[in-house]
C-alpha atoms as a PDB file:
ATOM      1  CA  UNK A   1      17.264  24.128 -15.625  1.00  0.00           C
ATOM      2  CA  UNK A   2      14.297  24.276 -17.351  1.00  0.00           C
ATOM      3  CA  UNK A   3      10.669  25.806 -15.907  1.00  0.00           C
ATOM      4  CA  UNK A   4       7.384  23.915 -16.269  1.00  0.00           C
ATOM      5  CA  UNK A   5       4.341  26.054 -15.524  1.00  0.00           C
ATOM      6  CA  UNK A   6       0.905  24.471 -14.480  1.00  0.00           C
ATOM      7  CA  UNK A   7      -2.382  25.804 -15.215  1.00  0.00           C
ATOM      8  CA  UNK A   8      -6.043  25.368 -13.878  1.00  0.00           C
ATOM      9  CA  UNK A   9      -4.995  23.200 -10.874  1.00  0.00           C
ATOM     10  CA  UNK A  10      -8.450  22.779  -8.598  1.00  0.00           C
ATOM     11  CA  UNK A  11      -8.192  24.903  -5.579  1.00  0.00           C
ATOM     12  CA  UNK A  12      -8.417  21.966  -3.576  1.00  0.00           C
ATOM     13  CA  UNK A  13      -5.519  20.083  -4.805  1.00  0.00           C
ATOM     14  CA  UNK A  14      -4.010  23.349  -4.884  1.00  0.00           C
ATOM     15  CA  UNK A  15      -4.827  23.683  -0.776  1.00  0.00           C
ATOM     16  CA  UNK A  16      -3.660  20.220  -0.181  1.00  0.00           C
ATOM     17  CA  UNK A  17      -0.348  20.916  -1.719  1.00  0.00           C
ATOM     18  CA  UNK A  18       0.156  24.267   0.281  1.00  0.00           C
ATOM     19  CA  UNK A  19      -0.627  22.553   3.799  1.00  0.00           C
ATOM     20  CA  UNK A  20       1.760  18.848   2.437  1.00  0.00           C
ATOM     21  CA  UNK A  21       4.738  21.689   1.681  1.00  0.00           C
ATOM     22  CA  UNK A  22       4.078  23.730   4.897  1.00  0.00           C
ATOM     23  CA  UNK A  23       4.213  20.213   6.967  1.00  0.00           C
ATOM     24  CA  UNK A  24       7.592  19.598   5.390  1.00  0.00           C
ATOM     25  CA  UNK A  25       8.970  22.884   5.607  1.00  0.00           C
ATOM     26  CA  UNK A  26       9.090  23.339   1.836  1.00  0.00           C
ATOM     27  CA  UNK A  27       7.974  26.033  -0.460  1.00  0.00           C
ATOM     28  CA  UNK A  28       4.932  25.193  -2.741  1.00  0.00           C
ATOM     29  CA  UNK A  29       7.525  24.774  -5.547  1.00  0.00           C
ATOM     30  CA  UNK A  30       9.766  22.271  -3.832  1.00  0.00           C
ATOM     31  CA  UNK A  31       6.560  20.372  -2.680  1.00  0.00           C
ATOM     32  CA  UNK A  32       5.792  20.124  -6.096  1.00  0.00           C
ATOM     33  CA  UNK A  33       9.052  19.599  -7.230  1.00  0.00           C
ATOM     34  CA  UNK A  34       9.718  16.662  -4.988  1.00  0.00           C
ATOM     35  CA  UNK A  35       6.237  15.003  -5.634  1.00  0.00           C
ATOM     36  CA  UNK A  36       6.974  14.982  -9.590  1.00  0.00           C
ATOM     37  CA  UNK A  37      10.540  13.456  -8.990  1.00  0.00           C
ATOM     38  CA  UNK A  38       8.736  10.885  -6.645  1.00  0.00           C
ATOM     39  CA  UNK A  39       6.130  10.010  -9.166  1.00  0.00           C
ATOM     40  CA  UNK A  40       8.459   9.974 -12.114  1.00  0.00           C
ATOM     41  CA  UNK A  41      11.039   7.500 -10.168  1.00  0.00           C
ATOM     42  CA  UNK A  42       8.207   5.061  -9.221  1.00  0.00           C
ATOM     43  CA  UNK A  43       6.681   4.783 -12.588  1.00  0.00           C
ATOM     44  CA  UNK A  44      10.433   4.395 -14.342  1.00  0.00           C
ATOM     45  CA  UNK A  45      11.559   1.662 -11.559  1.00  0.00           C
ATOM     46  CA  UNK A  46       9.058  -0.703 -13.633  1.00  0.00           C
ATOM     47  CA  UNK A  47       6.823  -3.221 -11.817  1.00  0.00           C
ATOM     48  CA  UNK A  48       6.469  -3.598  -8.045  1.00  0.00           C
ATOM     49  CA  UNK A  49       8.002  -7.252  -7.021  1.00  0.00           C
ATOM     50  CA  UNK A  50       5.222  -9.710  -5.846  1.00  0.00           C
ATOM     51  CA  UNK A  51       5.246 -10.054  -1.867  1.00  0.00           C
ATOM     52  CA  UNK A  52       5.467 -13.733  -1.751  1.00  0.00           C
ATOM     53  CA  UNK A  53       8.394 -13.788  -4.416  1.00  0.00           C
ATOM     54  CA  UNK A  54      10.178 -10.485  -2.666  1.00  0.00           C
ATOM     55  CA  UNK A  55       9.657 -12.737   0.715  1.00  0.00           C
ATOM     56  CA  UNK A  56      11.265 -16.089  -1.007  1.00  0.00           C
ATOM     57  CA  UNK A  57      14.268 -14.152  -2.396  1.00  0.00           C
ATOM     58  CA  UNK A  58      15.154 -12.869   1.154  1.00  0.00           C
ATOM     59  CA  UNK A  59      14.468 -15.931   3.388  1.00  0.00           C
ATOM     60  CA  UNK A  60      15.129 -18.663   1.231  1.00  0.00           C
ATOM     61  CA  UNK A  61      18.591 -18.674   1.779  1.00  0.00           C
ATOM     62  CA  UNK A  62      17.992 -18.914   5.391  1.00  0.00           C
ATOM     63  CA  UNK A  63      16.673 -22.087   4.496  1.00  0.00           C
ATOM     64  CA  UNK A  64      13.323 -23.538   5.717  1.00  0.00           C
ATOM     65  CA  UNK A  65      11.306 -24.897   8.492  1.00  0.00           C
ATOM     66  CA  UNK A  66       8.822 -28.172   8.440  1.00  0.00           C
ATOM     67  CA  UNK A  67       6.504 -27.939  10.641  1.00  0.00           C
ATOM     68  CA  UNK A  68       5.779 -30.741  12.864  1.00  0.00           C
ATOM     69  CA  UNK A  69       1.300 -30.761  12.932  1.00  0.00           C
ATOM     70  CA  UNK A  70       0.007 -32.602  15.829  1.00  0.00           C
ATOM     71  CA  UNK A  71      -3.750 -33.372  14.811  1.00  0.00           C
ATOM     72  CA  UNK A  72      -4.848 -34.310  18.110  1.00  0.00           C
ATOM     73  CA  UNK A  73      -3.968 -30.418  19.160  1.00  0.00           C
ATOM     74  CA  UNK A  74      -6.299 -29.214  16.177  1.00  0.00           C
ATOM     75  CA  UNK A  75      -9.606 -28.238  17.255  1.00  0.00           C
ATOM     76  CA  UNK A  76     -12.131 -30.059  15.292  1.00  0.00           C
ATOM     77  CA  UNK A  77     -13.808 -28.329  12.657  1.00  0.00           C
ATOM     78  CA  UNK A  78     -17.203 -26.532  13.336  1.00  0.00           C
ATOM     79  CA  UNK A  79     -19.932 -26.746  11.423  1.00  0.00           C
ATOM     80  CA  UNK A  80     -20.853 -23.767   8.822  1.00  0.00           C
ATOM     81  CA  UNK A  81     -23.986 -21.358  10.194  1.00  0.00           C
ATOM     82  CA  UNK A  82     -27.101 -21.810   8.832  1.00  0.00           C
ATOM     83  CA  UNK A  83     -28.134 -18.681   7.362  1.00  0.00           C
ATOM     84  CA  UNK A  84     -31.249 -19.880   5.449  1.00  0.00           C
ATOM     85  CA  UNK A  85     -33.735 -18.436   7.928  1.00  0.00           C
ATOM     86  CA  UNK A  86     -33.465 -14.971   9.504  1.00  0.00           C
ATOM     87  CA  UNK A  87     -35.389 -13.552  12.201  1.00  0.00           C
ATOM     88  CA  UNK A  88     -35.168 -10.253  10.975  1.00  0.00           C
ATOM     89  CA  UNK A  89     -38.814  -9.748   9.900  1.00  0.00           C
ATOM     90  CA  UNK A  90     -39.965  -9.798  13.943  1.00  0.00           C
END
């Protein structure tokens, strides 16, 4: 296997990593280790799918619902606020 040794990491990131591995149980190394293989896997596995087309491909062949709308059960729309005046300068 080969070795790949990192230089000048800020001793913050460096702390970070040390308290992520001891949470896990791992050693620095296989903290590190694991986060590289993580990172590599997500950039090679090439663009995320779009929720509402991930959503269609799952539940379309469920099939689909129409929705009955009653309009006298809708409230009736309210008016925007008025927001030209303030009465912040009291």
């Amino acid at each position: 296997m080969a070795s790949l040794l990192i230089r000048k990491i800020d001793d913050a990131l460096h702390a970070r990593l040390k308290d992520s591995a001891a949470r896990r149980g791992r050693s620095l190394e296989q903290e590190a280790r694991e986060l590289l293989r993580v990172a590599v896997a997500r950039e090679n596995s090439g663009p995320a799918e779009p929720l509402g087309d991930l959503a269609r491909r799952l539940f379309q062949p469920l099939g689909g619902v129409e929705l009955e709308l009653n309009p006298r059960e809708r409230q009736p729309e309210r008016p925007s606020p008025d927001f030209s005046t303030t009465d912040y300068d009291r």
